[in-house]
N, C-alpha and C. Protein backbone atom coordinates (compact mmCIF):
# COMPACT_ATOMS: atom_id res chain seq x y z
N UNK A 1 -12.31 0.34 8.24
CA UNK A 1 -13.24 0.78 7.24
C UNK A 1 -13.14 -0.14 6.03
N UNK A 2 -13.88 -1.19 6.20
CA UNK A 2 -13.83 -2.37 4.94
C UNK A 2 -14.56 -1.88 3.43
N UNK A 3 -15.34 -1.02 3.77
CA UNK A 3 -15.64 -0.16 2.67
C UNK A 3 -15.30 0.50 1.83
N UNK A 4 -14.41 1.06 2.20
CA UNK A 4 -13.44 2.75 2.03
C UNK A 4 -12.87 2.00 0.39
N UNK A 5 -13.09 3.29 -0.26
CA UNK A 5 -12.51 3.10 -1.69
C UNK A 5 -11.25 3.75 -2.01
N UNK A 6 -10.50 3.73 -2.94
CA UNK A 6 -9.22 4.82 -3.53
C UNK A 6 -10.01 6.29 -3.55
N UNK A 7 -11.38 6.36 -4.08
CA UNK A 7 -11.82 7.48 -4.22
C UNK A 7 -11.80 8.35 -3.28
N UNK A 8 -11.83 8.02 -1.59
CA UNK A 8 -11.59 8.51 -0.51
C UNK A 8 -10.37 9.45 -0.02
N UNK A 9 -9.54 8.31 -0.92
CA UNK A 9 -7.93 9.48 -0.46
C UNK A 9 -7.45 10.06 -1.86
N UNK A 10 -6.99 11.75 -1.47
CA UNK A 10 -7.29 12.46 -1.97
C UNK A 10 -6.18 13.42 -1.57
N UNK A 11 -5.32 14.14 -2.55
CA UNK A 11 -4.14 15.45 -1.92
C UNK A 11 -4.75 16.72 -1.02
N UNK A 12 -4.02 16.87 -0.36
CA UNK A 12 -4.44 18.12 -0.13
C UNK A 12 -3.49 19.07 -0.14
N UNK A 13 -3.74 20.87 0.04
CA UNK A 13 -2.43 21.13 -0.51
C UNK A 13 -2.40 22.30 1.20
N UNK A 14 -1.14 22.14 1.48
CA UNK A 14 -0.34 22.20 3.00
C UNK A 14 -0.37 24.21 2.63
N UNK A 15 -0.24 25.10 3.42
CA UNK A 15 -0.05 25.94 3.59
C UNK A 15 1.34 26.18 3.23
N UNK A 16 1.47 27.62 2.71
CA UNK A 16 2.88 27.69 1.54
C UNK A 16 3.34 28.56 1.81
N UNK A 17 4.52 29.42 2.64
CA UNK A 17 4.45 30.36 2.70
C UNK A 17 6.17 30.87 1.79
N UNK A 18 5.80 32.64 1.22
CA UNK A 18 7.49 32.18 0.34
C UNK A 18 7.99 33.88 0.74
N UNK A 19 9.19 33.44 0.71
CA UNK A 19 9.84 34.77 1.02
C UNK A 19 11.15 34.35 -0.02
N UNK A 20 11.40 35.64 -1.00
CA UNK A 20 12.44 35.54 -2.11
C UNK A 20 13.64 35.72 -1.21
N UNK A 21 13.62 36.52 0.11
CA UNK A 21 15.04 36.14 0.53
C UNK A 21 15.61 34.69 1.31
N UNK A 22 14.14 34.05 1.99
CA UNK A 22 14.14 33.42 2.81
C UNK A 22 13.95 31.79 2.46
N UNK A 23 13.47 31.60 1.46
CA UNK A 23 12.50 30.40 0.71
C UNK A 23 11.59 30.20 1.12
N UNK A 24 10.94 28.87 1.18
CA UNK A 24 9.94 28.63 1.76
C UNK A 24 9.43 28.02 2.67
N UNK A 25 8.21 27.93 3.58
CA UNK A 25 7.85 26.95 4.87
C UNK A 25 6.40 26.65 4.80
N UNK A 26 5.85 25.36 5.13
CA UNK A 26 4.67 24.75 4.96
C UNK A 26 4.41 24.41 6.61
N UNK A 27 3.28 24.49 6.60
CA UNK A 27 3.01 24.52 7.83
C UNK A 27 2.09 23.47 8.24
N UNK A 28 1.91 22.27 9.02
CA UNK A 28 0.98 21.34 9.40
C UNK A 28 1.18 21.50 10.69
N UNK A 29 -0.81 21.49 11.18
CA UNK A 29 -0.73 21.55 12.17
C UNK A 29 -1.97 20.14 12.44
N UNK A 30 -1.98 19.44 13.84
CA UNK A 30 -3.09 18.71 14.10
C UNK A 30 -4.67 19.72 13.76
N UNK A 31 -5.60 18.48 13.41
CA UNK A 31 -6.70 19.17 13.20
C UNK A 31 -7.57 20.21 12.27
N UNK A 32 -6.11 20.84 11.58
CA UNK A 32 -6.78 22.19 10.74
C UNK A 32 -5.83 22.25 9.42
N UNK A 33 -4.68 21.34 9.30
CA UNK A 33 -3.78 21.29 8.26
C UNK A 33 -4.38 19.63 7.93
N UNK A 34 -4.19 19.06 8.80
CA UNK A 34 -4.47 17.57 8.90
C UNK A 34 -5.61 17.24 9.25
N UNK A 35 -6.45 16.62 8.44
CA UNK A 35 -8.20 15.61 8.79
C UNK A 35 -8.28 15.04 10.22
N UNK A 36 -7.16 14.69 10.51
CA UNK A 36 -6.95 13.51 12.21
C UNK A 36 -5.77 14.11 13.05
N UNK A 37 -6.08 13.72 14.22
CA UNK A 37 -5.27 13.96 15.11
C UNK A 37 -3.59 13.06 15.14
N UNK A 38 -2.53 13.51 15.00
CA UNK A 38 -1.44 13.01 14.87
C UNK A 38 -0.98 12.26 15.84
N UNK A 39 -0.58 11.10 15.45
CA UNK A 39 -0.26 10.59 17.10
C UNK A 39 1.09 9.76 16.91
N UNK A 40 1.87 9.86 15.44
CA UNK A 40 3.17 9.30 15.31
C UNK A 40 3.74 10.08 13.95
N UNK A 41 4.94 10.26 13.86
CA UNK A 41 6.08 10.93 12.83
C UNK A 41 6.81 9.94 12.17
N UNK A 42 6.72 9.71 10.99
CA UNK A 42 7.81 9.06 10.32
C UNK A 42 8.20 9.31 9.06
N UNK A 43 9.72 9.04 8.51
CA UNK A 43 10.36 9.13 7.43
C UNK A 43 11.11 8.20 6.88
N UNK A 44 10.79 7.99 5.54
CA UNK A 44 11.47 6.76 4.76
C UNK A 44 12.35 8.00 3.97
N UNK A 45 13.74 7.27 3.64
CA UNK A 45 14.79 7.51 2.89
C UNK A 45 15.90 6.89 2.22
N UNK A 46 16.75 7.46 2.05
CA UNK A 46 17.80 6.48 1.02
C UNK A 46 17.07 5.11 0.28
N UNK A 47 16.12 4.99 0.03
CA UNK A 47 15.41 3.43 -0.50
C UNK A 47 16.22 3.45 -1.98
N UNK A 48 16.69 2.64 -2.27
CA UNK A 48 17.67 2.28 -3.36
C UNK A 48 16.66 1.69 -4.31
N UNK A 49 17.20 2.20 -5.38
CA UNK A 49 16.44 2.45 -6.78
C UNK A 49 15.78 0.89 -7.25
N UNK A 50 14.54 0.93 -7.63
CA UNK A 50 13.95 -0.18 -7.97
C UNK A 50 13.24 -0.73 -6.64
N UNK A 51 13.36 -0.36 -5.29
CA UNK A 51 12.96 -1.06 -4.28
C UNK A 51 11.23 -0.58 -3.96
N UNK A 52 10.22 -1.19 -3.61
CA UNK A 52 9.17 -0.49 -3.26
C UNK A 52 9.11 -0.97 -1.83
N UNK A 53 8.56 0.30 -0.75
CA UNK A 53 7.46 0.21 0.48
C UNK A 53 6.44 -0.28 0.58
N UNK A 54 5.61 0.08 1.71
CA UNK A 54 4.26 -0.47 1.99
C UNK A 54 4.21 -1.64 1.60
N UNK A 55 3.36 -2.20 0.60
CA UNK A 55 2.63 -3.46 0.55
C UNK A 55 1.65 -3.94 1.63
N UNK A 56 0.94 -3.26 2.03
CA UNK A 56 0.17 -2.83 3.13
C UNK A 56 -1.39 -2.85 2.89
N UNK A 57 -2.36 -2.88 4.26
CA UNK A 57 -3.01 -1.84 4.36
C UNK A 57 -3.29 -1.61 5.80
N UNK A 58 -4.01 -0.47 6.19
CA UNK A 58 -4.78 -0.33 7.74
C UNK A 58 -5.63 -0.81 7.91
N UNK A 59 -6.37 -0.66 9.09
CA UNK A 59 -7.64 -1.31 9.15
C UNK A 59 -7.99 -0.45 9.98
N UNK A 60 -7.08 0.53 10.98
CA UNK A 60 -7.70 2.05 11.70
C UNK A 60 -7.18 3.25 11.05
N UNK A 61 -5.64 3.43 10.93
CA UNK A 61 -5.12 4.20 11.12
C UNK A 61 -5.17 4.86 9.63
N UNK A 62 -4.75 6.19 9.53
CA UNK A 62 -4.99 7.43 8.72
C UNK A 62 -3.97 7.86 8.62
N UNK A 63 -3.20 8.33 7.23
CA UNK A 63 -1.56 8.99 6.85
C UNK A 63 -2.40 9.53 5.97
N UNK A 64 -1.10 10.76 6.55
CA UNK A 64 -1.08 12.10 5.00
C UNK A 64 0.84 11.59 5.06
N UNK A 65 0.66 11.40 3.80
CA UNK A 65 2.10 11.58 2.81
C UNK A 65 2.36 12.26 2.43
N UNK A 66 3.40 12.78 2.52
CA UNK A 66 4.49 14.36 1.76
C UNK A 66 5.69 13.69 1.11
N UNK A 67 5.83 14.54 0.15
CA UNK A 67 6.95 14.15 -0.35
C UNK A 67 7.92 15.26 0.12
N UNK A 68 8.90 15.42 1.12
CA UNK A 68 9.67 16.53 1.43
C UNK A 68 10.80 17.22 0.42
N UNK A 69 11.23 15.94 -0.13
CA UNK A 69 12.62 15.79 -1.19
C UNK A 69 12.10 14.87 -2.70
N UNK A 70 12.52 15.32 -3.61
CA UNK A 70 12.60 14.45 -4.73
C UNK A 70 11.12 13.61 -5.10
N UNK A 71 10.98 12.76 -5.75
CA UNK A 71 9.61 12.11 -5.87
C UNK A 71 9.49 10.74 -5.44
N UNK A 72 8.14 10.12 -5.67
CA UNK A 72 7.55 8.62 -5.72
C UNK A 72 6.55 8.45 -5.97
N UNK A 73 5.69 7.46 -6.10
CA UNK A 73 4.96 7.13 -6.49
C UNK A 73 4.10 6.20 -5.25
N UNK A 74 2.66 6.59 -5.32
CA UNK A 74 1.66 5.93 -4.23
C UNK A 74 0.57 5.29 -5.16
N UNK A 75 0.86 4.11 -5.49
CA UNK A 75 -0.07 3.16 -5.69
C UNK A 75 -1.15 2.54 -4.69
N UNK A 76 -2.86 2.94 -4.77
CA UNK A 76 -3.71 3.01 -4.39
C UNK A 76 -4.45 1.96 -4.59
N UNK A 77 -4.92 0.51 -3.72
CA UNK A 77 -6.19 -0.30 -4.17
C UNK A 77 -6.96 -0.63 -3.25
N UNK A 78 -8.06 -1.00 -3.90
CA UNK A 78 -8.78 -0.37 -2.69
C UNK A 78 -9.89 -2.17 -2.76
N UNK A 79 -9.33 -3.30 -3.77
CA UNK A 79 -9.67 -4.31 -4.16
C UNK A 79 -10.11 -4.57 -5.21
N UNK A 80 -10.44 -3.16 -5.73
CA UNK A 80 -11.89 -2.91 -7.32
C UNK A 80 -10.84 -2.38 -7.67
N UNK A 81 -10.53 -1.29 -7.57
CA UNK A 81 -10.11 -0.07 -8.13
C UNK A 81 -8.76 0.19 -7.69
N UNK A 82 -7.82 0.73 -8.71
CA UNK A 82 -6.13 1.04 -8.35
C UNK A 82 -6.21 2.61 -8.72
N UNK A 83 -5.47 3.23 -7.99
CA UNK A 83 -5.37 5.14 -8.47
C UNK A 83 -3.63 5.17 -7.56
N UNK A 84 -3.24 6.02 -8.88
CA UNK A 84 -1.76 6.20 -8.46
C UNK A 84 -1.31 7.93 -8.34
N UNK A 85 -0.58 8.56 -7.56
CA UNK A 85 -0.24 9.47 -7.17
C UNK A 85 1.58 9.70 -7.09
N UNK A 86 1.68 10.77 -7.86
CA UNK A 86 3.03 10.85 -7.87
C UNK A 86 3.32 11.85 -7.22
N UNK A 87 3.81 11.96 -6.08
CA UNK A 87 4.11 13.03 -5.06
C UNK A 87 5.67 13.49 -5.04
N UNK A 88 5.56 15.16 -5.41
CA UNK A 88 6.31 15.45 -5.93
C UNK A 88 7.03 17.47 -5.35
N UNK A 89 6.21 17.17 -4.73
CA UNK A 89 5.83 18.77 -4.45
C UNK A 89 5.66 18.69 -2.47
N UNK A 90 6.79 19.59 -1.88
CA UNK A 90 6.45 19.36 -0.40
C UNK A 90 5.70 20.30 0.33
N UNK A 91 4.75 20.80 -0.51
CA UNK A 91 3.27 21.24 -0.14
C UNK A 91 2.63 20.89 -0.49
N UNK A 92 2.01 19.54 -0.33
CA UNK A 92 0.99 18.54 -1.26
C UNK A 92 1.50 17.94 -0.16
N UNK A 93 -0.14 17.26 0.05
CA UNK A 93 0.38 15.68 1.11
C UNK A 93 -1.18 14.74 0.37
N UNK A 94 -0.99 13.73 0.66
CA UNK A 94 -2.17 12.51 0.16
C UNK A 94 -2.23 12.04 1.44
N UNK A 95 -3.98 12.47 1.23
CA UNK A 95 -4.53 11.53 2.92
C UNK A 95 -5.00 10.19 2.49
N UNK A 96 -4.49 9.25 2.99
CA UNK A 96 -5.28 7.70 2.74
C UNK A 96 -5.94 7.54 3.90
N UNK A 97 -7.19 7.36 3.76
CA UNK A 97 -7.98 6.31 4.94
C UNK A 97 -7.66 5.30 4.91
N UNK A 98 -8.58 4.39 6.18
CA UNK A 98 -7.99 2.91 6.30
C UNK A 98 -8.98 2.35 5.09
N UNK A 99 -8.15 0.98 5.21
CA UNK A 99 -9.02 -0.23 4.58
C UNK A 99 -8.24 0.13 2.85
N UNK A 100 -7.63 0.74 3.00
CA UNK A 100 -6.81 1.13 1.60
C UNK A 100 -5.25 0.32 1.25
N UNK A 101 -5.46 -0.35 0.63
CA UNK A 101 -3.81 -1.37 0.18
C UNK A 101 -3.04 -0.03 -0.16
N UNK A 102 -1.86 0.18 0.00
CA UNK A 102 -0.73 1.38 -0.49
C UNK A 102 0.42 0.29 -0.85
N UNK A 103 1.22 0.95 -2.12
CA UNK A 103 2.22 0.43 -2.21
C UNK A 103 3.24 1.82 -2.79
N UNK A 104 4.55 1.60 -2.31
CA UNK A 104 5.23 3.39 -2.70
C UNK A 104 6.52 3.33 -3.69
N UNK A 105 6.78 3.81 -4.67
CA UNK A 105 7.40 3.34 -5.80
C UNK A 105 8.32 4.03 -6.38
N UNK A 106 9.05 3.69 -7.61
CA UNK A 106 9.75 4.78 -8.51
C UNK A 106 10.57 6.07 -7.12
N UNK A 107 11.28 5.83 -6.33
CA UNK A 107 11.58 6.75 -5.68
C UNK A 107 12.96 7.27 -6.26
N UNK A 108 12.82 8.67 -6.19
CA UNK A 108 13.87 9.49 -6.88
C UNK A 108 15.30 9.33 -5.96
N UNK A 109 16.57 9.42 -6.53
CA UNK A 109 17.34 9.74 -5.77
C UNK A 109 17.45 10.60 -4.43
N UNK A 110 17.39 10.95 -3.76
CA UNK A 110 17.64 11.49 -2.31
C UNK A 110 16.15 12.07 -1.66
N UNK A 111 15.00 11.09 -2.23
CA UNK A 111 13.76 11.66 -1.98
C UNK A 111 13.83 11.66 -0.04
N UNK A 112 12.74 11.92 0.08
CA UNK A 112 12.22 12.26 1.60
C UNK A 112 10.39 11.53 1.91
N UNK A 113 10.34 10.37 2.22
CA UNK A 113 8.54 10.45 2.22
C UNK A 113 8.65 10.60 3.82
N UNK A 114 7.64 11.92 4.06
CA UNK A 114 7.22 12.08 5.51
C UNK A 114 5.94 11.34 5.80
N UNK A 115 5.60 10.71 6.57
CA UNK A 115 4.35 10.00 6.96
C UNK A 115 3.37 10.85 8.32
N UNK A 116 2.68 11.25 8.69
CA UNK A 116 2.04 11.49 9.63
C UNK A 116 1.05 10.69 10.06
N UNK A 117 1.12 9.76 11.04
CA UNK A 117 -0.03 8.85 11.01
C UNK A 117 -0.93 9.29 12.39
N UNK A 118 -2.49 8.71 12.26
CA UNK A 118 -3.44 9.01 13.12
C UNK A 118 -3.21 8.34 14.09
N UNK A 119 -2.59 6.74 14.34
CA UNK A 119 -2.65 6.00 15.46
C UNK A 119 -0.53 5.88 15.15
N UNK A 120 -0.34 5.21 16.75
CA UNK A 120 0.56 4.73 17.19
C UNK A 120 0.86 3.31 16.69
N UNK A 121 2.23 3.05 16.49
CA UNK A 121 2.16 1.44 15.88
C UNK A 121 1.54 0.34 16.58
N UNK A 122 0.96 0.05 15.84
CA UNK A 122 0.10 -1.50 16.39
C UNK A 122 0.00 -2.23 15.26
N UNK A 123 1.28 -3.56 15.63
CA UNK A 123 1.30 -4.58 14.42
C UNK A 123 -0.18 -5.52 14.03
N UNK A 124 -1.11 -5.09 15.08
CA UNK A 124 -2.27 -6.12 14.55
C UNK A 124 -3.41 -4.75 14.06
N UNK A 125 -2.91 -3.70 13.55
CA UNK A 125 -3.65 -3.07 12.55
C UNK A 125 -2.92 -2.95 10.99
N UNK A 126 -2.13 -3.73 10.80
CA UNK A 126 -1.47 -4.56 9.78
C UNK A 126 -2.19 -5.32 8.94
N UNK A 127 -2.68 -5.39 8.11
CA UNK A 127 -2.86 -6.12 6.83
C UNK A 127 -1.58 -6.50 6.11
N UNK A 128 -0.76 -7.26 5.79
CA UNK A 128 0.35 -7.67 5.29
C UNK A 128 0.34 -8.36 4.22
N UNK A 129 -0.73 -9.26 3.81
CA UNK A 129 -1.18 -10.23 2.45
C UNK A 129 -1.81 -9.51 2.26
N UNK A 130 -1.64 -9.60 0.51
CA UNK A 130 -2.63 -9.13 -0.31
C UNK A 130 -4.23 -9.68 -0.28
N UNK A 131 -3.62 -11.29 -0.74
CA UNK A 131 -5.26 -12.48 -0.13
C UNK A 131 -5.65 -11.78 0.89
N UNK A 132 -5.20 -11.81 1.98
CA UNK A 132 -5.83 -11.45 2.86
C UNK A 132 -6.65 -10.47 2.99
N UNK A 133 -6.04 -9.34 2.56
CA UNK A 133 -6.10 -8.18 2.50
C UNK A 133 -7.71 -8.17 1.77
N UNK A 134 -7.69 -8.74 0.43
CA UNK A 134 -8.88 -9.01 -0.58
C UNK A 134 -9.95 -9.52 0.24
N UNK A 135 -9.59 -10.19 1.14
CA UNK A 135 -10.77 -10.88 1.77
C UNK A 135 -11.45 -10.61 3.43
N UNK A 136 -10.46 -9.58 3.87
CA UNK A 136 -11.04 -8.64 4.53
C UNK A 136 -11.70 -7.70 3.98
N UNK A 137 -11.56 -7.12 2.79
CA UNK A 137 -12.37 -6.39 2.01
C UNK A 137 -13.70 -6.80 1.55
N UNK A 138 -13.80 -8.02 1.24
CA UNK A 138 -15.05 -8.67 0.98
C UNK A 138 -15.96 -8.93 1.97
N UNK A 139 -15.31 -9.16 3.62
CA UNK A 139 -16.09 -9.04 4.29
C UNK A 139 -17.16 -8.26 4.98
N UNK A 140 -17.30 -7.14 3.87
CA UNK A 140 -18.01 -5.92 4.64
C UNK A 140 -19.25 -5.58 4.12
């Protein structure tokens, strides 16, 4: 999606459920919690202070981000436009479409980022340069 703007991705907020004896549980399911069908699980952790993720973008694939533990920061560009998200709360997730640069930041001590992605890894749906990145964007 060479089109797709920051304006596209957007939080959504996960099902919450609370019990004062019990705490709490959020619930994602394919399809009805989540925009896309899930087709891989992942988690970044321990990232030592000052370090950032991503530097990225897709060119198919679709993540909702949670923050499970502690915070970070999701820097959004989309080539025009930058929008940043501080995820902080593990009933809140941010869906990014493709064609979106992400970069993930400021991470708190013992944070948790859960990833749910739409496709399976495939290194040639990788954008990895920024140039590049800019100029696949222009091509559309």
């Amino acid at each position: 999606m060479k089109d797709s703007t920051v304006n596209e991705c957007h939080i959504i907020e996960l099902d919450k459920h609370h019990s004062i004896r019990k705490g709490n549980i959020s619930v994602v399911e394919n399809g009805i919690t989540v925009p896309f069908e899930v087709r891989r699980v992942y988690y970044i952790y321990d990232v030592p202070g000052g370090v950032s993720r991503g530097g990225h973008a897709h060119k198919v694939l679709r993540q909702l981000i949670i923050s499970v533990s502690g915070s970070f920061d999701v820097v959004l560009d989309d080539g025009k436009n930058k929008k940043t998200f501080t995820l902080n709360r593990p009933y809140e997730g941010l869906v990014i479409v493709p064609g979106i640069w992400r970069e993930l930041n400021n991470f708190s001590s013992g944070s948790v980022c859960l990833v749910l992605a739409s496709e399976l890894y495939e290194e040639n749906d990788y954008i990895n340069d920024y140039e590049t990145y800019v100029d696949y964007k222009m091509l559309s």
